[in-house]
N, C-alpha and C. Protein backbone atom coordinates (compact mmCIF):
# COMPACT_ATOMS: atom_id res chain seq x y z
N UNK A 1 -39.54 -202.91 48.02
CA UNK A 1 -38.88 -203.68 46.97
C UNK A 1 -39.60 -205.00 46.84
N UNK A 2 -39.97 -205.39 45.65
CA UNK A 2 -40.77 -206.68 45.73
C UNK A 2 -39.72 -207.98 45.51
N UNK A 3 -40.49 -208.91 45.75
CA UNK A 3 -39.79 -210.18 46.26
C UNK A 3 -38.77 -210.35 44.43
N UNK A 4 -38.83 -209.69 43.76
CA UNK A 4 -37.64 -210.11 42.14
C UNK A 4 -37.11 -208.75 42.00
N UNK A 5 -35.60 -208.44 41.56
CA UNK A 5 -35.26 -206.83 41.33
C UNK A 5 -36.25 -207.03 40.10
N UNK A 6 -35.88 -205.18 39.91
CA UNK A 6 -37.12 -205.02 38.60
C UNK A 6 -36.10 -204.85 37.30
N UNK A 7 -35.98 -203.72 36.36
CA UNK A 7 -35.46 -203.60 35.20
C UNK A 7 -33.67 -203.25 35.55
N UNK A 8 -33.15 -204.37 35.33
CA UNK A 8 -31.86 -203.95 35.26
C UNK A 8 -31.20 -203.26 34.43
N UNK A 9 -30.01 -202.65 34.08
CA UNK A 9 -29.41 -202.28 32.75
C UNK A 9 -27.83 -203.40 31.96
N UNK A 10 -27.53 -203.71 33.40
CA UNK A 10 -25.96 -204.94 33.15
C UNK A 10 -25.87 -205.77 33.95
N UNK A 11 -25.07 -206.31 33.98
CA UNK A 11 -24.30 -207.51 34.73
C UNK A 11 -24.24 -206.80 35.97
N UNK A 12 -23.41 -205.64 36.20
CA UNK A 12 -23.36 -205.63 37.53
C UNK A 12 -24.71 -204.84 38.16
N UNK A 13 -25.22 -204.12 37.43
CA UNK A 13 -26.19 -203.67 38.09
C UNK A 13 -27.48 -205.08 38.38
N UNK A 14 -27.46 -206.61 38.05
CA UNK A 14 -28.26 -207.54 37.98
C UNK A 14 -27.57 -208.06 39.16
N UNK A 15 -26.46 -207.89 39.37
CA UNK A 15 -25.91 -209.12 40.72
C UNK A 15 -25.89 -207.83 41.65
N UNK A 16 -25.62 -206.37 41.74
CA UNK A 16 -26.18 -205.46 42.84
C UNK A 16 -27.58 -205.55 42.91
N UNK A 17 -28.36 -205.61 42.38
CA UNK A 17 -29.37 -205.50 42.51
C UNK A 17 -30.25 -206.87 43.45
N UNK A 18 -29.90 -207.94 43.02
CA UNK A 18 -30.28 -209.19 43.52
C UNK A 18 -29.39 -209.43 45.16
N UNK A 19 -28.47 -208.93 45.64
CA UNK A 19 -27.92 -208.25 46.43
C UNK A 19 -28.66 -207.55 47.39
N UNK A 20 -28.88 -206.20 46.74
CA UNK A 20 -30.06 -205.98 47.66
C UNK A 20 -31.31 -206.79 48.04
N UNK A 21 -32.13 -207.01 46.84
CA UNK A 21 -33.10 -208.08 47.09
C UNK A 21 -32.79 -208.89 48.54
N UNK A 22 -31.82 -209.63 48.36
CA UNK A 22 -31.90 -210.74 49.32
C UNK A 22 -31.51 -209.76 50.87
N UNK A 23 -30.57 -208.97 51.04
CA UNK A 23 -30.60 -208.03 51.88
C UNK A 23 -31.94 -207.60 52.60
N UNK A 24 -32.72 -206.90 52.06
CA UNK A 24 -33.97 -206.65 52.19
C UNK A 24 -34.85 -207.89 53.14
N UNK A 25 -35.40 -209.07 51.81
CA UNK A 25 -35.88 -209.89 52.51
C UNK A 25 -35.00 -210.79 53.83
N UNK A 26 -33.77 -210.25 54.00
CA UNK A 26 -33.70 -210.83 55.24
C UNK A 26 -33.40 -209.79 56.22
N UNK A 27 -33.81 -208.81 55.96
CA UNK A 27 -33.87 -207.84 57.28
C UNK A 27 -35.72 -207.68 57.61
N UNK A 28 -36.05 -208.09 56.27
CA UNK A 28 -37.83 -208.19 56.64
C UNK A 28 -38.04 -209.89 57.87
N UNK A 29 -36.97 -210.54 57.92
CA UNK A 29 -37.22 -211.84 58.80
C UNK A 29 -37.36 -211.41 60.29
N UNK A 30 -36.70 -210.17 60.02
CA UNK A 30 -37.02 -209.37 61.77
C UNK A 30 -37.85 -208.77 61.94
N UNK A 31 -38.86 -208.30 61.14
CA UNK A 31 -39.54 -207.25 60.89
C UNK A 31 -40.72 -207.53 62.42
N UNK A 32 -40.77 -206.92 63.24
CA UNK A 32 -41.84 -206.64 63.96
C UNK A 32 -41.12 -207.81 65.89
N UNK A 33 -40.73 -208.19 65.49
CA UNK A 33 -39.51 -209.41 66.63
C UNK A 33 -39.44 -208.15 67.80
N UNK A 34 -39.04 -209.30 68.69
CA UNK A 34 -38.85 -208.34 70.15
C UNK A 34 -37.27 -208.47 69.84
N UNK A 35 -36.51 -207.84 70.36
CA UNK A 35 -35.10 -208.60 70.67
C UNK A 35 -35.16 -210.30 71.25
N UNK A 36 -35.99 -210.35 72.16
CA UNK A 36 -35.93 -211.51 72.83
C UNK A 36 -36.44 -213.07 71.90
N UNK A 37 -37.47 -212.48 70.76
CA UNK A 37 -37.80 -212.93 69.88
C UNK A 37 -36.64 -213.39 68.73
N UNK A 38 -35.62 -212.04 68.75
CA UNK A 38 -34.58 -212.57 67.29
C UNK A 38 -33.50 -213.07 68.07
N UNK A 39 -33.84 -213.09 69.63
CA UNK A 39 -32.29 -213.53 69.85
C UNK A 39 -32.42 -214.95 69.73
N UNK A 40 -33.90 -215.91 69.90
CA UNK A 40 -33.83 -216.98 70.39
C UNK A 40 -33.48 -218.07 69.59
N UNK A 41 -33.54 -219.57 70.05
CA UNK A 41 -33.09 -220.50 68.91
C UNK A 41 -34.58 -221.05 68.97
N UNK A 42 -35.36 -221.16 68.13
CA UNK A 42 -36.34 -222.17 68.72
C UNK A 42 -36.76 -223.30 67.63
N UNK A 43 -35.32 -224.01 67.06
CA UNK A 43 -35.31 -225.06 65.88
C UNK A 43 -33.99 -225.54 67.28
N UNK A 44 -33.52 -227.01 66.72
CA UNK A 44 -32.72 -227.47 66.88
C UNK A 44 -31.78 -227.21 66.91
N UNK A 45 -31.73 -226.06 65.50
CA UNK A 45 -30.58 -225.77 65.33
C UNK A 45 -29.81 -224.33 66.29
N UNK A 46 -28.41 -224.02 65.79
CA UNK A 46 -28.00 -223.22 67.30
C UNK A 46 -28.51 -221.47 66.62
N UNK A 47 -29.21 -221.96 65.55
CA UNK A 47 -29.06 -220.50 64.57
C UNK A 47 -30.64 -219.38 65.20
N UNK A 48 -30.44 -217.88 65.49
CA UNK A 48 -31.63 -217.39 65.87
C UNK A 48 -31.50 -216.31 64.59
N UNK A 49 -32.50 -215.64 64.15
CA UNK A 49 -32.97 -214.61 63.68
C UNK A 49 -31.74 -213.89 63.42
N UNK A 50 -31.46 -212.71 64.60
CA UNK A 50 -30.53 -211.81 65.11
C UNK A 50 -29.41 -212.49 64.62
N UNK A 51 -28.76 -213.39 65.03
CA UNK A 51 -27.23 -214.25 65.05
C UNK A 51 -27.24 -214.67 63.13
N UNK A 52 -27.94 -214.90 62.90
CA UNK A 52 -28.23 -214.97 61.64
C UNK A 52 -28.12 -213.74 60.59
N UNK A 53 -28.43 -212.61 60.67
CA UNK A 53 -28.50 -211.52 60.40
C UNK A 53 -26.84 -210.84 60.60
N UNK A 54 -26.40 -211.26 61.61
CA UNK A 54 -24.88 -210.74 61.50
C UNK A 54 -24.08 -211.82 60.79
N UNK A 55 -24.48 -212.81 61.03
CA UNK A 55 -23.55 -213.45 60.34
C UNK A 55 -23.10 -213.25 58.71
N UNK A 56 -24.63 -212.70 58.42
CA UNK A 56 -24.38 -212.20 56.83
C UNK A 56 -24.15 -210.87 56.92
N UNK A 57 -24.21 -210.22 57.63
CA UNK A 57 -23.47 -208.87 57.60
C UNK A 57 -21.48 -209.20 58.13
N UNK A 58 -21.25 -209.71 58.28
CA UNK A 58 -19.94 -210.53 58.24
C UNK A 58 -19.26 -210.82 57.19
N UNK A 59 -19.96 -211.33 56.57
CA UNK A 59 -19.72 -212.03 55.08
C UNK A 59 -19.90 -210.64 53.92
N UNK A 60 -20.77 -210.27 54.35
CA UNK A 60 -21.05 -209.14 53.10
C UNK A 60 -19.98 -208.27 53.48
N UNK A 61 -19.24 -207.00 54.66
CA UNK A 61 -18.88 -206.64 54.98
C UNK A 61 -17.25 -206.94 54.75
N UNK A 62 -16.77 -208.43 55.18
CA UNK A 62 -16.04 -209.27 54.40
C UNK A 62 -15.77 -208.80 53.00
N UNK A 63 -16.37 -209.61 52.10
CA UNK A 63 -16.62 -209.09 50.93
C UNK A 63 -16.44 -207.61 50.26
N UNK A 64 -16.63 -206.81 51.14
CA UNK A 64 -16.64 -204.90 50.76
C UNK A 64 -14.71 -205.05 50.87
N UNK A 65 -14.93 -205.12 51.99
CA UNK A 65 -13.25 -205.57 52.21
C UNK A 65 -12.25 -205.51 50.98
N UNK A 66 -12.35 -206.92 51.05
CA UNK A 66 -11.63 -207.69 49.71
C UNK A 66 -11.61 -206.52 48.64
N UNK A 67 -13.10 -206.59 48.34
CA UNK A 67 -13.01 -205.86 46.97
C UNK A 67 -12.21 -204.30 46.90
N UNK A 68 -12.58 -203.73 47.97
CA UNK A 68 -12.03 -202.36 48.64
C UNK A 68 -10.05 -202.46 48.58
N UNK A 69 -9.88 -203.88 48.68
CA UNK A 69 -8.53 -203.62 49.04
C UNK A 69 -7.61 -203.95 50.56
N UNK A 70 -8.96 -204.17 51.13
CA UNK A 70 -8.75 -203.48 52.37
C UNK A 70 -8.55 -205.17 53.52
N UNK A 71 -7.09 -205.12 54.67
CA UNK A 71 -7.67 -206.46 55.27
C UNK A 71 -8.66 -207.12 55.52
N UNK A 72 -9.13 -207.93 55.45
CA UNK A 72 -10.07 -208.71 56.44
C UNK A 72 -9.86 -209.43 57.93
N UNK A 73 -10.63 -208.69 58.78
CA UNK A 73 -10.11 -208.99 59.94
C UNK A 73 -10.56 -210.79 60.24
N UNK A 74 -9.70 -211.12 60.91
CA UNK A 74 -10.54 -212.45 61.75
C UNK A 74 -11.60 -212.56 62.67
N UNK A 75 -12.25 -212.85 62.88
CA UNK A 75 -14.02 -212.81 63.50
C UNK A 75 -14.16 -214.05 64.25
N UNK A 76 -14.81 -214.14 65.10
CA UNK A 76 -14.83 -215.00 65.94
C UNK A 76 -16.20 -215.70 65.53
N UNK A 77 -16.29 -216.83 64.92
CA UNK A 77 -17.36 -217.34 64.14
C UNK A 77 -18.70 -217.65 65.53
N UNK A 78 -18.02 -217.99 67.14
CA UNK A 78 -19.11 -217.82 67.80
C UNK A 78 -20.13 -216.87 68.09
N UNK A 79 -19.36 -215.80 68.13
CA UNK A 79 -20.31 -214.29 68.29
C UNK A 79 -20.61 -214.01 67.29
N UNK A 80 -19.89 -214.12 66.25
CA UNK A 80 -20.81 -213.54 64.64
C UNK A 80 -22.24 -214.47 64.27
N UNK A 81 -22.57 -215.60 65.30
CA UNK A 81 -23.66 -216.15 64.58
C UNK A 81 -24.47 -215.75 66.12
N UNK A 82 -24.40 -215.14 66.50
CA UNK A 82 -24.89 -215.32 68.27
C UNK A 82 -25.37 -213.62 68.54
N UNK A 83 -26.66 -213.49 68.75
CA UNK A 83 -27.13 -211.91 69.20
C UNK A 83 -26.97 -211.84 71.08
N UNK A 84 -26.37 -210.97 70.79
CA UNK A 84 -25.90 -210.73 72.87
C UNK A 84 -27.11 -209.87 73.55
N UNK A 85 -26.87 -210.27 74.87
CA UNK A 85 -28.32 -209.65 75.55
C UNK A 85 -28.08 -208.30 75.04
N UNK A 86 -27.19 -207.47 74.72
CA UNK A 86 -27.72 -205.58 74.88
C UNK A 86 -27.25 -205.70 73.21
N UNK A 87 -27.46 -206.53 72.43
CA UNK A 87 -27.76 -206.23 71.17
C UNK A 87 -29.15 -205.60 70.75
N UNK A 88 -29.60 -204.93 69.80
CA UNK A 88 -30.79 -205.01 69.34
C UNK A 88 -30.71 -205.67 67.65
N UNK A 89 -32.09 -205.98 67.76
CA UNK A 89 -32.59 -206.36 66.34
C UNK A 89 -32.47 -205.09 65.30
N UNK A 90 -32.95 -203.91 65.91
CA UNK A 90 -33.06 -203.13 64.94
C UNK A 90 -31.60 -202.39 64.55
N UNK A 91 -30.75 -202.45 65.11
CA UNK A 91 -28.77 -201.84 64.91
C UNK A 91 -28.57 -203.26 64.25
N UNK A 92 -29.00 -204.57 64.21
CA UNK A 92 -28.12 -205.71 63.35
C UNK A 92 -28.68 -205.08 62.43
N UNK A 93 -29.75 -205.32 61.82
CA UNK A 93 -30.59 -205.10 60.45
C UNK A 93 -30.40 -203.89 60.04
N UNK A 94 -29.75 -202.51 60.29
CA UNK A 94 -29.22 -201.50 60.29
C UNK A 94 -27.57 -201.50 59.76
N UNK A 95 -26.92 -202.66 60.18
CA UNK A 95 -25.56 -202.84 59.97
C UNK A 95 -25.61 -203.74 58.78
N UNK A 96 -26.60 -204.51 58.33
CA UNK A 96 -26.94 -205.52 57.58
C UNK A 96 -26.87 -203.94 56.16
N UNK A 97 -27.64 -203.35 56.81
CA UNK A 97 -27.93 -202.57 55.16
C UNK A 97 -26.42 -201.35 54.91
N UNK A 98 -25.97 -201.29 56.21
CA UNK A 98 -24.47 -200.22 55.64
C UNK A 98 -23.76 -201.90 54.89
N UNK A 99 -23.80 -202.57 55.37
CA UNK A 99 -22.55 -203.46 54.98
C UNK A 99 -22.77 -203.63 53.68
N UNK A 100 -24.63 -204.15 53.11
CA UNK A 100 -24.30 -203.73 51.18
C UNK A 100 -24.07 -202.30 50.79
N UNK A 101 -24.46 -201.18 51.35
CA UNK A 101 -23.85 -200.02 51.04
C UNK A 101 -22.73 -200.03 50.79
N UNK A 102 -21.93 -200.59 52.08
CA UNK A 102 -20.07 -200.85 51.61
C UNK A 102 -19.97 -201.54 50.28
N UNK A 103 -20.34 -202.47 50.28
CA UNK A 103 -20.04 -203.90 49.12
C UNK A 103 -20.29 -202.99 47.75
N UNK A 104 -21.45 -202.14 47.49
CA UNK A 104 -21.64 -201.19 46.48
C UNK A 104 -21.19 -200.43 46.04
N UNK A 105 -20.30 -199.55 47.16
CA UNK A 105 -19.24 -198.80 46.60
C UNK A 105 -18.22 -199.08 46.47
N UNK A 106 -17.73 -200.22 47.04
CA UNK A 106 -16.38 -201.13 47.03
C UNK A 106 -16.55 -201.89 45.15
N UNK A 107 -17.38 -202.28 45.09
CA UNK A 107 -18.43 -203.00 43.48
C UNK A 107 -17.85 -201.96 42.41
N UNK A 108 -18.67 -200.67 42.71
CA UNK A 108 -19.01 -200.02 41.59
C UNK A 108 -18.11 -199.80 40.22
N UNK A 109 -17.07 -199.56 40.64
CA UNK A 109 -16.10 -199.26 39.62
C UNK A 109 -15.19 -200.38 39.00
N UNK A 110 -15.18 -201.11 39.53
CA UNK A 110 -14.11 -202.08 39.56
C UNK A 110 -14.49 -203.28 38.45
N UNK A 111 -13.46 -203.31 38.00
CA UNK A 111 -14.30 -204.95 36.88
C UNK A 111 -14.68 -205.98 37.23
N UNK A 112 -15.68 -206.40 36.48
CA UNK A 112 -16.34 -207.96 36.81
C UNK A 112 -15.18 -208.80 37.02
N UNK A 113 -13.76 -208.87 35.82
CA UNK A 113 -13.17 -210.10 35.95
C UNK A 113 -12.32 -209.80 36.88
N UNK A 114 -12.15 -209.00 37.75
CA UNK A 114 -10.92 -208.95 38.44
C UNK A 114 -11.07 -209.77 39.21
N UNK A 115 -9.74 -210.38 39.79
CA UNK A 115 -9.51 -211.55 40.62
C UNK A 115 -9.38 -211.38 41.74
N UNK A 116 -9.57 -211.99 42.68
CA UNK A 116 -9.74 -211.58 43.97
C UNK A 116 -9.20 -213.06 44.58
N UNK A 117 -8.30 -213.04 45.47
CA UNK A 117 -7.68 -214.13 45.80
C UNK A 117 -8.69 -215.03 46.96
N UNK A 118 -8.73 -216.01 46.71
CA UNK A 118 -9.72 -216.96 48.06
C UNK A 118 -9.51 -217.90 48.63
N UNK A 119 -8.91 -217.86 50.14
CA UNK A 119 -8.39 -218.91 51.12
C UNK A 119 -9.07 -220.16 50.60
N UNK A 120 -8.48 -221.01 50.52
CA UNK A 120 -9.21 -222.36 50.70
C UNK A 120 -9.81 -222.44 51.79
N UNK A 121 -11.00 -223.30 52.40
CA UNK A 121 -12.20 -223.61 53.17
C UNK A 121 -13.25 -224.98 52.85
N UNK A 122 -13.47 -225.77 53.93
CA UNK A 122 -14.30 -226.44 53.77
C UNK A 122 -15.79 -226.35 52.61
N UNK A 123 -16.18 -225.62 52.54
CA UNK A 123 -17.11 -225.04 51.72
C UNK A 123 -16.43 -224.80 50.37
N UNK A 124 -15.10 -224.00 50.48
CA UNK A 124 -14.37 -223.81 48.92
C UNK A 124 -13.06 -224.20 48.77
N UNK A 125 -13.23 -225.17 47.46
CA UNK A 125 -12.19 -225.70 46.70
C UNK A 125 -10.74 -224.94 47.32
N UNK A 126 -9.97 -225.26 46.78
CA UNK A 126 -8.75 -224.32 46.72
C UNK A 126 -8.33 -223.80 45.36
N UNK A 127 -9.31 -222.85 45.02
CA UNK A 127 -9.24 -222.09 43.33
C UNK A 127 -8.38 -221.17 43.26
N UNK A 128 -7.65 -220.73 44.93
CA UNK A 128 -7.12 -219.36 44.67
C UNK A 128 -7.71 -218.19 44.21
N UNK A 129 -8.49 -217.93 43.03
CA UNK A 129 -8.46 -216.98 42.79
C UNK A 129 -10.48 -216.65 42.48
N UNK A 130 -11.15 -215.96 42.66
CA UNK A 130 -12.44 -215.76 42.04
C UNK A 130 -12.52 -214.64 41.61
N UNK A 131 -13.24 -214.82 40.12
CA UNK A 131 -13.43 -213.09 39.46
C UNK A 131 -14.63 -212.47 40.35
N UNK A 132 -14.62 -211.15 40.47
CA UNK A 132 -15.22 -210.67 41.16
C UNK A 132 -17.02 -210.57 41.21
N UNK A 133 -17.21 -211.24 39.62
CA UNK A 133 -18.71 -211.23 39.48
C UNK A 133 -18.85 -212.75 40.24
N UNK A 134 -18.02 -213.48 40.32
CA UNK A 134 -18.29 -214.84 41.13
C UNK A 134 -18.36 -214.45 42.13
N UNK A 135 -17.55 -213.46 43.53
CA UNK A 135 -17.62 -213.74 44.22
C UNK A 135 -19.07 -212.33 44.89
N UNK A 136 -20.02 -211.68 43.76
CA UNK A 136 -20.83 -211.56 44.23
C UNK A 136 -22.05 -212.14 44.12
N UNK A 137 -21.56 -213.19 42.99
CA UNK A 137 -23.11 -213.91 42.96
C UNK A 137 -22.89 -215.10 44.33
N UNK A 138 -21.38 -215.30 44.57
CA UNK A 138 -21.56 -216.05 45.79
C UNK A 138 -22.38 -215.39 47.37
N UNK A 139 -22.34 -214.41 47.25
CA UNK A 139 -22.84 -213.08 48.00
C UNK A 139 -24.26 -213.43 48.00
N UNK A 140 -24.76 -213.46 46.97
CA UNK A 140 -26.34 -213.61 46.73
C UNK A 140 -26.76 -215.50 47.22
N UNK A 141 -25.88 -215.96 47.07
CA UNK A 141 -26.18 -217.46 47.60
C UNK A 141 -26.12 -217.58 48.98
N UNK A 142 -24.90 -217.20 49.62
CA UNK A 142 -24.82 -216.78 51.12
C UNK A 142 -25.86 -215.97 51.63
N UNK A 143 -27.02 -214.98 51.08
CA UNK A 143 -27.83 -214.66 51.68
C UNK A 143 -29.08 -215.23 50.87
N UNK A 144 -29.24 -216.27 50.12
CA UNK A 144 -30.36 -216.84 49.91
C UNK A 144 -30.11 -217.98 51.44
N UNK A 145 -29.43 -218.73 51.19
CA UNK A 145 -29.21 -220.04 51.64
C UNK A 145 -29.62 -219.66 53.26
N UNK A 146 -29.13 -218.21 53.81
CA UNK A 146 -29.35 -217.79 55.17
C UNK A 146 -30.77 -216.90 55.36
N UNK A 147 -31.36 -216.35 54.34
CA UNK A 147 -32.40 -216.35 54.06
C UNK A 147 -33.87 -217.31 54.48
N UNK A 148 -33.46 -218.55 53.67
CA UNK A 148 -34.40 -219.51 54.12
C UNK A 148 -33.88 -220.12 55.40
N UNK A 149 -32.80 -219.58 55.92
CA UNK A 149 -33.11 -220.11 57.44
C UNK A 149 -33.66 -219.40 58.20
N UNK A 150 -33.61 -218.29 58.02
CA UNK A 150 -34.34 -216.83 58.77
C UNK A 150 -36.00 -216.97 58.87
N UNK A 151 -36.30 -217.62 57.28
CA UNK A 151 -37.67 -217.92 57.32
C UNK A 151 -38.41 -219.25 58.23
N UNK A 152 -37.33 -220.07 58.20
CA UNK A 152 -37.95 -221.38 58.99
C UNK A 152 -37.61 -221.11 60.36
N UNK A 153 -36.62 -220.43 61.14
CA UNK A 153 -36.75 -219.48 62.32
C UNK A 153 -37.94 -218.51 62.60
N UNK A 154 -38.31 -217.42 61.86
CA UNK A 154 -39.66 -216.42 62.21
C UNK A 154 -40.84 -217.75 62.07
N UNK A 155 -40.42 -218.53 60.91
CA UNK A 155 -42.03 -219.27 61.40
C UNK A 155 -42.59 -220.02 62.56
N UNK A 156 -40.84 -220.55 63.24
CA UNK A 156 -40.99 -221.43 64.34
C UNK A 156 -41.34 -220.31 65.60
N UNK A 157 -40.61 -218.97 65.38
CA UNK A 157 -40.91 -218.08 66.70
C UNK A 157 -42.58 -217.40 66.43
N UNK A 158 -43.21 -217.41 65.64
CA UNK A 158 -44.45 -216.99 65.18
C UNK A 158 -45.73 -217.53 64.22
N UNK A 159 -45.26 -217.86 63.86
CA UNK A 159 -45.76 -218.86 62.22
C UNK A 159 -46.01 -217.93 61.12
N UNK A 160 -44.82 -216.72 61.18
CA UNK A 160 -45.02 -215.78 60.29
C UNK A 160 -44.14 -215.87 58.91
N UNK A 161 -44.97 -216.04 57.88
CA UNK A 161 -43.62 -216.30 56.76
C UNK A 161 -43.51 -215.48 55.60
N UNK A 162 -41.97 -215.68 54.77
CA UNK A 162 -41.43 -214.43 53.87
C UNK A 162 -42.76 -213.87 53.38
N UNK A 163 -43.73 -214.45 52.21
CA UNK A 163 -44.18 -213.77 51.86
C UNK A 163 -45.43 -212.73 52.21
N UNK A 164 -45.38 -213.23 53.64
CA UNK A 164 -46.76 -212.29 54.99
C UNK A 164 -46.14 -211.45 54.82
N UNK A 165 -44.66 -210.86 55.44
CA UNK A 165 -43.94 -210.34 55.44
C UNK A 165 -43.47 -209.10 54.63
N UNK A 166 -43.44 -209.73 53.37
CA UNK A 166 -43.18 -209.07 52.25
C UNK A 166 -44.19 -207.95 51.74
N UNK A 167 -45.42 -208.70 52.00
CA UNK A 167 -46.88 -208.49 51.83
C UNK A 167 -47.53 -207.41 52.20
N UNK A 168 -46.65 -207.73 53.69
CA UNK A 168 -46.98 -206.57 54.90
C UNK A 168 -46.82 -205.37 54.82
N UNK A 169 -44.88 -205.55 54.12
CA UNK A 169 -44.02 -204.56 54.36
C UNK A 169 -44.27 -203.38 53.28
N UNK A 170 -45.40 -204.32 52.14
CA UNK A 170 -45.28 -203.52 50.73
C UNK A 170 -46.37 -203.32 50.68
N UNK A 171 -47.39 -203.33 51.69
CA UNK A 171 -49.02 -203.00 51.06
C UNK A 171 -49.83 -203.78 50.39
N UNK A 172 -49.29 -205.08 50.25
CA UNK A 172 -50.25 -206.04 49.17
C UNK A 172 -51.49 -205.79 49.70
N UNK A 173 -52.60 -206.17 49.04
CA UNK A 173 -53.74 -206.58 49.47
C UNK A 173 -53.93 -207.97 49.72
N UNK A 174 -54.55 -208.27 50.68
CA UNK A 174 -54.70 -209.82 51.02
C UNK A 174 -55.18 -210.84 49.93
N UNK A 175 -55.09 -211.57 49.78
CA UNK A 175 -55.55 -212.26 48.54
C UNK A 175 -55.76 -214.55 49.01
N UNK A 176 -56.06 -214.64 48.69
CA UNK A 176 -55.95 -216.29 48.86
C UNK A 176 -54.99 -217.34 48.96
N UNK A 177 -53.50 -216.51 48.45
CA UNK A 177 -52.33 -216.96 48.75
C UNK A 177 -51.78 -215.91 50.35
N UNK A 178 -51.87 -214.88 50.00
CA UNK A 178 -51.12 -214.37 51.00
C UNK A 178 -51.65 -213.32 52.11
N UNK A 179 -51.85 -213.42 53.33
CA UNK A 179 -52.22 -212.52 54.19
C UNK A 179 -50.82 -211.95 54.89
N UNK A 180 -51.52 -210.39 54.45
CA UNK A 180 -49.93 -209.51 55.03
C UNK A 180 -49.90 -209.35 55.91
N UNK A 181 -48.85 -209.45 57.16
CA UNK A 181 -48.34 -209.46 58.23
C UNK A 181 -48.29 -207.75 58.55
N UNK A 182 -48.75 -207.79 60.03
CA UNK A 182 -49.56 -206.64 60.44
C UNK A 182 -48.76 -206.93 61.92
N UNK A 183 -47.82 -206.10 62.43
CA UNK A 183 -46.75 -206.05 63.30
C UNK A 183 -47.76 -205.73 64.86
N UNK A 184 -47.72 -206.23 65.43
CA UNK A 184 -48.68 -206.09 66.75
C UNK A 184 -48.23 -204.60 67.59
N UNK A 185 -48.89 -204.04 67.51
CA UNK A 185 -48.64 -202.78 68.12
C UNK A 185 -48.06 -202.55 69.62
């Protein structure tokens, strides 16, 4: 999948689609990582690779929820951002891609404007209510925004970045902007 979706047909097939997109490029932030590699922090911040990666499978998964109908459980915001020693990289980034699977079939049928009720939160107003095309383009912001942290993480654990990556993952040919990332055997 290249770094923009390609020919859409609607609205929802443009916010599924960009959905995946960002999905994708942040399961490519693991791409080639040891476990020991996605578990680590190696910014300031408390955020690694791995811990990062669930956290938006949380949110997206979340999200399937709601739209589905279905409770949302409470989550313990320490472990959802935190990869445990007998985690692997490759079952997060695995759970990362059922959880938009969920969100897609939970999506598909259902109308853009339907309302979907939303706790107030530091981050959100108290609107009560978001139509449902809001709360997947919020979907696509929550994994841009965690996205570029994924990227300034792989670069600090490697100096490997999105578009090596991308590059790598898709066959580019090397060119003067971008050399594709070639996973060490």
């Amino acid at each position: 999948m290249p770094g923009m979706p390609g020919h859409v047909t609607d609205e929802r097939d443009n916010l599924l689609a960009f959905i995946d997109q960002q999905a994708y490029t942040l399961g490519l932030s693991a791409w080639g990582l040891t476990d020991a590699q996605a578990s680590s922090r190696p910014t300031a911040s408390a955020l690694s690779v791995g811990g990062t990666i669930k956290h938006v499978t949380t949110v997206v998964r979340g999200c399937a929820r709601q739209v589905a109908g279905e409770p949302i459980p409470d989550g313990d915001r320490a472990v959802e951002f935190t990869m445990g020693p007998h985690e692997r990289i490759t079952e997060i980034v695995a759970d990362l891609k059922a959880s938009v699977a969920e969100l897609r079939v939970a999506a598909a049928d259902q109308p853009l404007d339907r309302q979907l009720p939303i706790e107030a939160a530091p981050w959100m107003p108290d609107v009560g209510a978001l139509a449902l095309r809001n709360r997947l383009a919020h979907m696509i912001d929550e994994m841009a925004r965690h996205n570029g942290h994924t990227d300034i993480l792989r670069e600090a654990i490697d100096g490997v970045d999105a578009g090596s990556l991308m590059a790598g993952a898709e066959g580019w040919a090397e060119n003067p902007w971008i050399t594709p990332y070639v996973p060490s055997a």
